[in-house]
PDB file of N, CA and C in Angstrom:
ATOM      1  N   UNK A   1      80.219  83.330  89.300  1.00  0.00           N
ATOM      2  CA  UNK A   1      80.604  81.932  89.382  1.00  0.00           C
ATOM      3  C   UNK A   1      81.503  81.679  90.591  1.00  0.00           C
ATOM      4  N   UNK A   2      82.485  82.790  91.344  1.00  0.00           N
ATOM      5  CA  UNK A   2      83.205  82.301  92.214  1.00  0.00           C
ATOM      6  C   UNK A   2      82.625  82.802  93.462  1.00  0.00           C
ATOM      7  N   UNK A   3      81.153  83.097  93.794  1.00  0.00           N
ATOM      8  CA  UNK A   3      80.570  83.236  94.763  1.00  0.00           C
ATOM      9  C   UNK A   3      79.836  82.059  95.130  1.00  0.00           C
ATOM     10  N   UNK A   4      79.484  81.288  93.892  1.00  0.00           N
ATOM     11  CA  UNK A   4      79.003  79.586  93.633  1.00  0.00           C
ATOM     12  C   UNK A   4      79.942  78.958  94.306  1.00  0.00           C
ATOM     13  N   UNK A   5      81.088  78.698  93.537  1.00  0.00           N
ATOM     14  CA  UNK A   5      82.049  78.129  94.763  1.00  0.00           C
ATOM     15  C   UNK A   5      82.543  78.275  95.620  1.00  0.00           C
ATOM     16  N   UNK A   6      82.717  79.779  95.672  1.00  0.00           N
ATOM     17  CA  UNK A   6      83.063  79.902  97.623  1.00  0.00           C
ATOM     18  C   UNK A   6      81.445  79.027  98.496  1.00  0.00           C
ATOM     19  N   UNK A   7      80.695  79.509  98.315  1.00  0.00           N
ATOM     20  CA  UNK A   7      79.147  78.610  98.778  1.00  0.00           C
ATOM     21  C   UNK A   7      79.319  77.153  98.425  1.00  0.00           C
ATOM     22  N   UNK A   8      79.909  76.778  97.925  1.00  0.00           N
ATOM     23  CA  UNK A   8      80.209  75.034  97.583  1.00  0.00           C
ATOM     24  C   UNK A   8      81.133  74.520  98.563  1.00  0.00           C
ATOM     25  N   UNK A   9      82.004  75.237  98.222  1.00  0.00           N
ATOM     26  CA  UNK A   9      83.183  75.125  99.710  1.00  0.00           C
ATOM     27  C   UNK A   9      83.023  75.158 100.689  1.00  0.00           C
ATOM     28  N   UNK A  10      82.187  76.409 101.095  1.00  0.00           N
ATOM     29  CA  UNK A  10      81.919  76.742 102.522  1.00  0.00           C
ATOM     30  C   UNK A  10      80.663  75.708 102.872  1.00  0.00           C
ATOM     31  N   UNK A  11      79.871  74.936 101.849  1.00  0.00           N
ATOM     32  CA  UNK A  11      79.228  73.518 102.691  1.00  0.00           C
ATOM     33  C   UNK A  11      79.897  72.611 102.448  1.00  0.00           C
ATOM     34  N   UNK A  12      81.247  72.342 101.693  1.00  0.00           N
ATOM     35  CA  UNK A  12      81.794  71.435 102.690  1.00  0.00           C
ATOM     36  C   UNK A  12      82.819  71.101 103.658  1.00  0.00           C
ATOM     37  N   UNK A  13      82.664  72.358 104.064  1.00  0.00           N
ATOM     38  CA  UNK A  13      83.708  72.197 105.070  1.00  0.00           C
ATOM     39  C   UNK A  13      82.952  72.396 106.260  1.00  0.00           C
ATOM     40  N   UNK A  14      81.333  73.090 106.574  1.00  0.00           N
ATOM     41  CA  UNK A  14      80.755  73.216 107.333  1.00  0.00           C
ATOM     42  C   UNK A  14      79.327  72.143 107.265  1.00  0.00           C
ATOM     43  N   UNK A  15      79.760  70.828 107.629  1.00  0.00           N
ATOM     44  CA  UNK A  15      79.183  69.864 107.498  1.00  0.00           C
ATOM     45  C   UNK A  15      77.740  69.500 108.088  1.00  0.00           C
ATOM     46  N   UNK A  16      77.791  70.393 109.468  1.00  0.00           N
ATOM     47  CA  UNK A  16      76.363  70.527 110.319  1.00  0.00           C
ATOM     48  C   UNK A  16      75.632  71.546 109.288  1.00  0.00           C
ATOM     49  N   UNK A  17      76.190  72.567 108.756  1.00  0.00           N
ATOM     50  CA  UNK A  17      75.175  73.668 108.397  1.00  0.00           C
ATOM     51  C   UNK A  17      74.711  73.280 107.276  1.00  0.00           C
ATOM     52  N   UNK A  18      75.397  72.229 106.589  1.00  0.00           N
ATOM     53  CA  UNK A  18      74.954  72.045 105.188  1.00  0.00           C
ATOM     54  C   UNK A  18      74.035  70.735 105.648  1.00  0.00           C
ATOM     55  N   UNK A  19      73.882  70.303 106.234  1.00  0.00           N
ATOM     56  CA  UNK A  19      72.951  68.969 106.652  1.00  0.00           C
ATOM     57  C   UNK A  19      71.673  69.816 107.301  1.00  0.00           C
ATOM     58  N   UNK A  20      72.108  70.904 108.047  1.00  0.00           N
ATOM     59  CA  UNK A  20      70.820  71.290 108.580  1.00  0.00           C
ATOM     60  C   UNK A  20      69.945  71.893 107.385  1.00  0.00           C
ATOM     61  N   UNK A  21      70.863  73.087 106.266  1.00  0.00           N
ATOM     62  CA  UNK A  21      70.189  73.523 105.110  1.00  0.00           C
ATOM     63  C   UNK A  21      69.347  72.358 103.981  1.00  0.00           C
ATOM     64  N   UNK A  22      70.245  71.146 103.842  1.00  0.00           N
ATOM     65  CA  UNK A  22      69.875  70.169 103.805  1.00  0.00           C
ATOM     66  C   UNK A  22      68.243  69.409 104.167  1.00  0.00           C
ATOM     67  N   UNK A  23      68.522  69.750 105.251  1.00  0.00           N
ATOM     68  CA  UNK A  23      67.213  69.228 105.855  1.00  0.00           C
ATOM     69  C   UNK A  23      66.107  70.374 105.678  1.00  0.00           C
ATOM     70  N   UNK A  24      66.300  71.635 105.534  1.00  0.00           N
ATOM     71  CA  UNK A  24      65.428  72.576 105.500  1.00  0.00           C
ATOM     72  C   UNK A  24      64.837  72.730 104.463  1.00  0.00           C
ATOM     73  N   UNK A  25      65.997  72.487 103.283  1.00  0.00           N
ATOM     74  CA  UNK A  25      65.452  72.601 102.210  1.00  0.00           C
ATOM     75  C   UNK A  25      64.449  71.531 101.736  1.00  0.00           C
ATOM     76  N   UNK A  26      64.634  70.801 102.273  1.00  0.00           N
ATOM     77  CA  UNK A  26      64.012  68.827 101.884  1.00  0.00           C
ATOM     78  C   UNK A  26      62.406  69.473 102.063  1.00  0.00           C
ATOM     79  N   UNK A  27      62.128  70.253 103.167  1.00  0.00           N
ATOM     80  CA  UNK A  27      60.887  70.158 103.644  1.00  0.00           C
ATOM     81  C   UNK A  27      60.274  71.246 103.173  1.00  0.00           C
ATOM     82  N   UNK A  28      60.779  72.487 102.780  1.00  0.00           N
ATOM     83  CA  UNK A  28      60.107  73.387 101.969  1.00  0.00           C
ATOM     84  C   UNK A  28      59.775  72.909 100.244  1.00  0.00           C
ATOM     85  N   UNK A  29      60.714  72.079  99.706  1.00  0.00           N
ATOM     86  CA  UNK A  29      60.324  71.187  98.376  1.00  0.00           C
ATOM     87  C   UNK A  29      59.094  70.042  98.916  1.00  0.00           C
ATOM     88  N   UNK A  30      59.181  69.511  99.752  1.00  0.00           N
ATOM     89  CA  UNK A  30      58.051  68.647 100.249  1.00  0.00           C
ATOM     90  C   UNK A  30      57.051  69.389 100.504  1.00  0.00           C
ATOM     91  N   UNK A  31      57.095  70.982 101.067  1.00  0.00           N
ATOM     92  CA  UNK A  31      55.476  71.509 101.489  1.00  0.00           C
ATOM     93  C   UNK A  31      55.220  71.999  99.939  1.00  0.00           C
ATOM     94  N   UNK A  32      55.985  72.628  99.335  1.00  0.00           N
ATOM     95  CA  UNK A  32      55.570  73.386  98.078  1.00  0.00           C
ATOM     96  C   UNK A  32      55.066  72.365  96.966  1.00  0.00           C
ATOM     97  N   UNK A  33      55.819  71.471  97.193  1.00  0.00           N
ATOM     98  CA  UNK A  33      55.687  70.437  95.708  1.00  0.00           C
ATOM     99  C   UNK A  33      53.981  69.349  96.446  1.00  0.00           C
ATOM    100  N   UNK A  34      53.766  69.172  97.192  1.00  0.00           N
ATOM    101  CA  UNK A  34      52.627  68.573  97.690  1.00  0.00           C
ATOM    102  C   UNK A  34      51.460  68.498  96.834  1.00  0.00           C
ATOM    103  N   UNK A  35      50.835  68.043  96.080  1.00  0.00           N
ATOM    104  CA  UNK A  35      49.852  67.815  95.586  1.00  0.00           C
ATOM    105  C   UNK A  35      49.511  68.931  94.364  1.00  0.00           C
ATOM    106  N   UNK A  36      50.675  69.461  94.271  1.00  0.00           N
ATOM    107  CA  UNK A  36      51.125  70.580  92.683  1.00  0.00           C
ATOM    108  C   UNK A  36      50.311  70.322  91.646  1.00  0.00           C
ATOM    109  N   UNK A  37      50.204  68.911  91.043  1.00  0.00           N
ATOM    110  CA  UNK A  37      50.257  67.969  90.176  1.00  0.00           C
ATOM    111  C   UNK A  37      48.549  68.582  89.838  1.00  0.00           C
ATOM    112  N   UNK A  38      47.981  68.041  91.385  1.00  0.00           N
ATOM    113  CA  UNK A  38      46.414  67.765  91.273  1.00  0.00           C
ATOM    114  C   UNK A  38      45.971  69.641  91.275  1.00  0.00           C
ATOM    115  N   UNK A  39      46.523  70.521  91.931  1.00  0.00           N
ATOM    116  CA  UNK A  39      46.304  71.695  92.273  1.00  0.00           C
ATOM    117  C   UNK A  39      46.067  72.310  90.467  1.00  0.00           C
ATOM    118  N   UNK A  40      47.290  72.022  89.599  1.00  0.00           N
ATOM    119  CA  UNK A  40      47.267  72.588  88.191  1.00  0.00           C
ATOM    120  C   UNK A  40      46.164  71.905  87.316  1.00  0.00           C
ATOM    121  N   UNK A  41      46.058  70.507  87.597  1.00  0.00           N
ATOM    122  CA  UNK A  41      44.714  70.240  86.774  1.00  0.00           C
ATOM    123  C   UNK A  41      43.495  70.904  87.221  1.00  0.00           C
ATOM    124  N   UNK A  42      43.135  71.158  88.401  1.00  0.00           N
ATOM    125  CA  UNK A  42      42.052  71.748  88.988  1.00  0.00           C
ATOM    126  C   UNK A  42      42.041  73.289  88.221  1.00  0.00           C
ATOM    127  N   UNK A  43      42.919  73.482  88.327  1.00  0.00           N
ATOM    128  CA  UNK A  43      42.701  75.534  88.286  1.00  0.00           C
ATOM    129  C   UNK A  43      42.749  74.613  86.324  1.00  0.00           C
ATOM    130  N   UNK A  44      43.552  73.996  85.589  1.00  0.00           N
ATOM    131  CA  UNK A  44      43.331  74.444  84.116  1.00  0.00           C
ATOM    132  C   UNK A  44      42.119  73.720  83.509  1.00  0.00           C
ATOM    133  N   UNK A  45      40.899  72.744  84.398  1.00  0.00           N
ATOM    134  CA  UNK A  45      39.529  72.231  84.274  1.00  0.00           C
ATOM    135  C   UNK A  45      39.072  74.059  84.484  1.00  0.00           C
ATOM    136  N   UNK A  46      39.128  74.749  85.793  1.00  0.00           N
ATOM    137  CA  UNK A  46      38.439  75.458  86.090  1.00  0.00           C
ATOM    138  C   UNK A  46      38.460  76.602  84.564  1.00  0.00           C
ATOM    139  N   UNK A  47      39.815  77.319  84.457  1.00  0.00           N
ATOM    140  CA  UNK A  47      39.655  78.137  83.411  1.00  0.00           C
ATOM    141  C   UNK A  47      39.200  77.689  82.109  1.00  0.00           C
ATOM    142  N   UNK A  48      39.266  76.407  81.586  1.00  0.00           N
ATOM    143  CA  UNK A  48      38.566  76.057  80.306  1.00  0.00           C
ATOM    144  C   UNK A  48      37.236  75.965  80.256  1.00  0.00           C
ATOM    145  N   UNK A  49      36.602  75.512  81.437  1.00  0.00           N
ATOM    146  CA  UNK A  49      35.363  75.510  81.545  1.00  0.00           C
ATOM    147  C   UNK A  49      34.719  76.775  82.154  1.00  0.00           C
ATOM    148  N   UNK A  50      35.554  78.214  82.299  1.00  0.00           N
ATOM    149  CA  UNK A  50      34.796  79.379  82.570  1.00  0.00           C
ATOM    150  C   UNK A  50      35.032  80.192  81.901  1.00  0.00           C
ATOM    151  N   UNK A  51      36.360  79.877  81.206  1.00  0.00           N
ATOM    152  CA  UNK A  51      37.082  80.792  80.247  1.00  0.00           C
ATOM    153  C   UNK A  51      37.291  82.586  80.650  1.00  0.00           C
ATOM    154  N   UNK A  52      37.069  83.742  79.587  1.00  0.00           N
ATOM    155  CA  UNK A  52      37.519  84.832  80.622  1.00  0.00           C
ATOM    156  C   UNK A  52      36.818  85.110  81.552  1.00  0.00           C
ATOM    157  N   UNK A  53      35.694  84.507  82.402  1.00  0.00           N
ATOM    158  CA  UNK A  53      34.940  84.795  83.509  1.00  0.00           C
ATOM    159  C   UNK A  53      36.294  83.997  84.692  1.00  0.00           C
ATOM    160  N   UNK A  54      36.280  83.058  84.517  1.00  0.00           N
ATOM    161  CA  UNK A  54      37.193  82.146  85.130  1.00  0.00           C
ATOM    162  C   UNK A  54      38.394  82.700  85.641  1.00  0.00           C
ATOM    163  N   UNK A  55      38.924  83.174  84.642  1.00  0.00           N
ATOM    164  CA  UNK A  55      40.360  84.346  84.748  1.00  0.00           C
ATOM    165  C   UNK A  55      40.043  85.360  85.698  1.00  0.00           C
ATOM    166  N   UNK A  56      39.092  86.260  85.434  1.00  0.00           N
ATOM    167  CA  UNK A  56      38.769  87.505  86.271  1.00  0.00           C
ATOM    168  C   UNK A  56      38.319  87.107  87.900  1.00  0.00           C
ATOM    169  N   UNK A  57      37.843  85.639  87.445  1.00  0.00           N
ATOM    170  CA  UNK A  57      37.395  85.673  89.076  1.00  0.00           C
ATOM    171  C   UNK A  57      38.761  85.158  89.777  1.00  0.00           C
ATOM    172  N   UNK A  58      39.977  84.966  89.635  1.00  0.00           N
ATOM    173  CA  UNK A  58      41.004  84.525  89.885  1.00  0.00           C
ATOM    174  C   UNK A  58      41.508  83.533  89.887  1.00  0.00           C
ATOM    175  N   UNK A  59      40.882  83.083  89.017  1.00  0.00           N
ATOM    176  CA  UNK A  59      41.648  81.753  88.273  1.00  0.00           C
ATOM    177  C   UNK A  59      43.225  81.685  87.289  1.00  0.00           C
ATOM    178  N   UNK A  60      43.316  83.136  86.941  1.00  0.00           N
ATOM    179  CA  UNK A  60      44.224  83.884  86.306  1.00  0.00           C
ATOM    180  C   UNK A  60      45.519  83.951  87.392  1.00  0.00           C
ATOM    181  N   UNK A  61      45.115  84.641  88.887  1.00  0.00           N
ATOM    182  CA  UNK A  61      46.260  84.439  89.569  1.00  0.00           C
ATOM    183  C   UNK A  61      46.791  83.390  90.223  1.00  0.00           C
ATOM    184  N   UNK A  62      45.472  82.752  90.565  1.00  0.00           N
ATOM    185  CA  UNK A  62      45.974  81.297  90.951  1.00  0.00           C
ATOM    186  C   UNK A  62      46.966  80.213  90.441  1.00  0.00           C
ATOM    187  N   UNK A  63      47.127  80.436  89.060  1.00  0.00           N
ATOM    188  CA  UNK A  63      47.584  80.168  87.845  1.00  0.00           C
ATOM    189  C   UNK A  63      48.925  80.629  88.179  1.00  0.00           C
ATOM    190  N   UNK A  64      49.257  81.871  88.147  1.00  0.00           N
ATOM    191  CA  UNK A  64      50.534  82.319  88.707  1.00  0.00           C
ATOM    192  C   UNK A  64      51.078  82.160  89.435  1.00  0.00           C
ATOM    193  N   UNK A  65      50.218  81.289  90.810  1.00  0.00           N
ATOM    194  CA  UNK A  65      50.769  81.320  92.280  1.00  0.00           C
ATOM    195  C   UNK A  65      51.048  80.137  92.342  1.00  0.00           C
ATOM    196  N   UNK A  66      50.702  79.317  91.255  1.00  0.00           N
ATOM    197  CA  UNK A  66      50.994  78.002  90.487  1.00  0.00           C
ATOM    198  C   UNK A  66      52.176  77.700  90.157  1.00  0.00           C
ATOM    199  N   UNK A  67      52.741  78.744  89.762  1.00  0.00           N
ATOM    200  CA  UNK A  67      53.837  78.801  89.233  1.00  0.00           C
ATOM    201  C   UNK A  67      55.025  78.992  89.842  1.00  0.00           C
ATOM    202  N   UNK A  68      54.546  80.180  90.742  1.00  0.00           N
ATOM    203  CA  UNK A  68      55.606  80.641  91.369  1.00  0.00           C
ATOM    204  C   UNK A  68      55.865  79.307  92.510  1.00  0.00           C
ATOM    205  N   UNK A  69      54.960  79.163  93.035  1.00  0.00           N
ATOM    206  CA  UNK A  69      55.418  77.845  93.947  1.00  0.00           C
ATOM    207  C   UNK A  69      56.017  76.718  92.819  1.00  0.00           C
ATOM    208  N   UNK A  70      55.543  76.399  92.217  1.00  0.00           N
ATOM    209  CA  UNK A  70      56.616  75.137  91.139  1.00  0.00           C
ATOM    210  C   UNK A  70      58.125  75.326  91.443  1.00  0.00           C
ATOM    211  N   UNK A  71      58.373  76.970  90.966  1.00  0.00           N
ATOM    212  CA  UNK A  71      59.422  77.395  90.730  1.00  0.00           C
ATOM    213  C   UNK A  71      60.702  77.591  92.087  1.00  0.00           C
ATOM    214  N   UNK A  72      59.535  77.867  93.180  1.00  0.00           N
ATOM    215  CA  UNK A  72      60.456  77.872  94.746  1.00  0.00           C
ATOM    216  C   UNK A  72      61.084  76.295  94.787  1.00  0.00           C
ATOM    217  N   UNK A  73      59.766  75.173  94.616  1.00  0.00           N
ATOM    218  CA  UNK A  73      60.305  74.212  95.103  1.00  0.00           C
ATOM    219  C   UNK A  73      61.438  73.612  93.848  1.00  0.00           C
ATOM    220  N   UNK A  74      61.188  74.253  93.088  1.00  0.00           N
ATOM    221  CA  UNK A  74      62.067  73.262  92.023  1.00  0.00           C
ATOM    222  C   UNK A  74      63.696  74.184  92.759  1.00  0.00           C
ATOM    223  N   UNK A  75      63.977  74.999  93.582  1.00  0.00           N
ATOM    224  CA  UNK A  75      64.442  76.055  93.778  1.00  0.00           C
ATOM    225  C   UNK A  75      65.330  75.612  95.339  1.00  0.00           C
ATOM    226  N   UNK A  76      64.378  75.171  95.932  1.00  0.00           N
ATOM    227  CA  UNK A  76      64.479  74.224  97.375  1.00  0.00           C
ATOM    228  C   UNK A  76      65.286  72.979  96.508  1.00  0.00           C
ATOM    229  N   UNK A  77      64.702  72.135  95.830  1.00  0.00           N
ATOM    230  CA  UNK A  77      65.087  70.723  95.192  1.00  0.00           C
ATOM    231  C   UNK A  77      66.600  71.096  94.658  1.00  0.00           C
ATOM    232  N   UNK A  78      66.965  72.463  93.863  1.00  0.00           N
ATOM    233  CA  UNK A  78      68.652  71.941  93.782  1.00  0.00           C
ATOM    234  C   UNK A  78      69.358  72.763  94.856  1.00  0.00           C
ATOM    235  N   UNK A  79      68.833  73.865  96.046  1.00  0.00           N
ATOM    236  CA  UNK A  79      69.400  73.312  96.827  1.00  0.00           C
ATOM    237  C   UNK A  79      70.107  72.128  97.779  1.00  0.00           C
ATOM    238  N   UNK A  80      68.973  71.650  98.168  1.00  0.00           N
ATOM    239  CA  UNK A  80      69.155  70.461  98.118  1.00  0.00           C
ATOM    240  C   UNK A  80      69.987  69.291  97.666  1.00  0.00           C
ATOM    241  N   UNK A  81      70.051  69.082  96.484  1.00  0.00           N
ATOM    242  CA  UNK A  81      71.045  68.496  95.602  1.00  0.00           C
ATOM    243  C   UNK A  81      72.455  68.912  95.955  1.00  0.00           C
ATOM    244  N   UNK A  82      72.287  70.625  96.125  1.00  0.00           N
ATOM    245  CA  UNK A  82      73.822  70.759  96.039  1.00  0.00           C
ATOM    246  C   UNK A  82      74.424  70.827  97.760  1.00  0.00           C
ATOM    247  N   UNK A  83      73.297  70.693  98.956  1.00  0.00           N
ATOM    248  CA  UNK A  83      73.944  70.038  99.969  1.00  0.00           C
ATOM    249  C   UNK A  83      74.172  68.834  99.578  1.00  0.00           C
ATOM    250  N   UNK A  84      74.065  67.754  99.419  1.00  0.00           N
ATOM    251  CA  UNK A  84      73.749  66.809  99.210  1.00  0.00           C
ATOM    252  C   UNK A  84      75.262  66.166  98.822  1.00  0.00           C
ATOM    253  N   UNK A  85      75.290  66.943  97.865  1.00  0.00           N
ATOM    254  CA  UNK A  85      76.393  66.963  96.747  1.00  0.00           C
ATOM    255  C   UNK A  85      78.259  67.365  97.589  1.00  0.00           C
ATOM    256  N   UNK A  86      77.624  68.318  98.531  1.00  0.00           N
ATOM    257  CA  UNK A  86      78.546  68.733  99.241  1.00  0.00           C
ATOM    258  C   UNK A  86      78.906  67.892 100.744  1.00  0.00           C
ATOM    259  N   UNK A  87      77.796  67.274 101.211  1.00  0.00           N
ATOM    260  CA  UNK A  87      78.274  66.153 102.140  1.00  0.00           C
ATOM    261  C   UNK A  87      78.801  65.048 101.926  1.00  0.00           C
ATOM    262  N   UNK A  88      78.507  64.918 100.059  1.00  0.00           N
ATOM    263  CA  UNK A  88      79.257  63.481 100.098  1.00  0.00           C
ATOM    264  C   UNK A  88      80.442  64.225  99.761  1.00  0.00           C
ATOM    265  N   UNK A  89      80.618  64.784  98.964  1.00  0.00           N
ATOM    266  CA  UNK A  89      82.016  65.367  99.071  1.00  0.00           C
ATOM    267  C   UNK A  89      83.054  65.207  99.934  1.00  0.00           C
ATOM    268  N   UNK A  90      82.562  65.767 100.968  1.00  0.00           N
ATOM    269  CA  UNK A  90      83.410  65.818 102.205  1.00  0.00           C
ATOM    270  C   UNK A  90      83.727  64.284 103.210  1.00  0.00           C
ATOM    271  N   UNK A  91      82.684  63.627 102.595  1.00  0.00           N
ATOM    272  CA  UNK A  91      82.891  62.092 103.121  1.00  0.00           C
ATOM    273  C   UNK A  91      83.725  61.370 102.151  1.00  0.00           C
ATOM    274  N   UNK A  92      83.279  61.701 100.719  1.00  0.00           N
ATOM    275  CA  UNK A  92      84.394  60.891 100.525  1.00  0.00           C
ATOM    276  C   UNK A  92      85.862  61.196 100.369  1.00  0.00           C
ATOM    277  N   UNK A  93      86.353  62.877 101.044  1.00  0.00           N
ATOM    278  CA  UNK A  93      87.776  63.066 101.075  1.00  0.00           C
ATOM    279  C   UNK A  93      87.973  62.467 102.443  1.00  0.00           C
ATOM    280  N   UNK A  94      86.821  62.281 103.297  1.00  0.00           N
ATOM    281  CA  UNK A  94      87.223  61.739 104.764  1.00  0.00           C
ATOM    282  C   UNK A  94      87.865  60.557 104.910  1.00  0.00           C
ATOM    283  N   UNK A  95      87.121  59.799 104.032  1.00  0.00           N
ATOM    284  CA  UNK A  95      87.512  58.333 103.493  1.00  0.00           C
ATOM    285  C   UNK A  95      89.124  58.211 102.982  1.00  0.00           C
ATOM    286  N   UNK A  96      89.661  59.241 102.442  1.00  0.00           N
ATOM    287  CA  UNK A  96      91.157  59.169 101.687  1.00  0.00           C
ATOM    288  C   UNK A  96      91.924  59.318 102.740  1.00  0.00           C
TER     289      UNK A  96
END
């Protein structure tokens, strides 16, 4: 927990790096999360309608790789948040 907040701290006091991570992260949740939605109905039409043929032909890992990308971008997304979180921070002690 106090490696969380030293990393909380240290974006906001380093205001470029957390805007640039910021921005980096924005766009790896934007490439990963891209058309997710339509990608999982496709592969779970494909395996119901091939069932264990479907699986073996790799419908099974696709399924996984399904996942694992969900999981990066949901991963990118609270990065994100917690730049986010940390620039206003620092704006609004700027403000006091």
């Amino acid at each position: 927990m106090a490696k969380q907040r030293k990393f909380y701290a240290w974006l906001c006091q380093h205001s470029l790096a957390s805007f640039l991570l910021l921005t980096l992260s924005f766009i790896v949740f934007g490439k990963l999360s891209f058309d997710i939605v339509h990608l999982f109905s496709a592969n779970a039409e494909y395996l119901l309608d091939n069932g264990w043929a479907g699986m073996i032909d790799g419908g099974l890992q696709q399924l996984l790789e399904l996942i694992v990308a969900a999981l990066a971008a949901m991963a990118a997304y609270m990065v994100f948040k917690l730049c986010e979180q940390a620039l206003l921070e620092r704006m609004r002690h700027r403000s006091d």
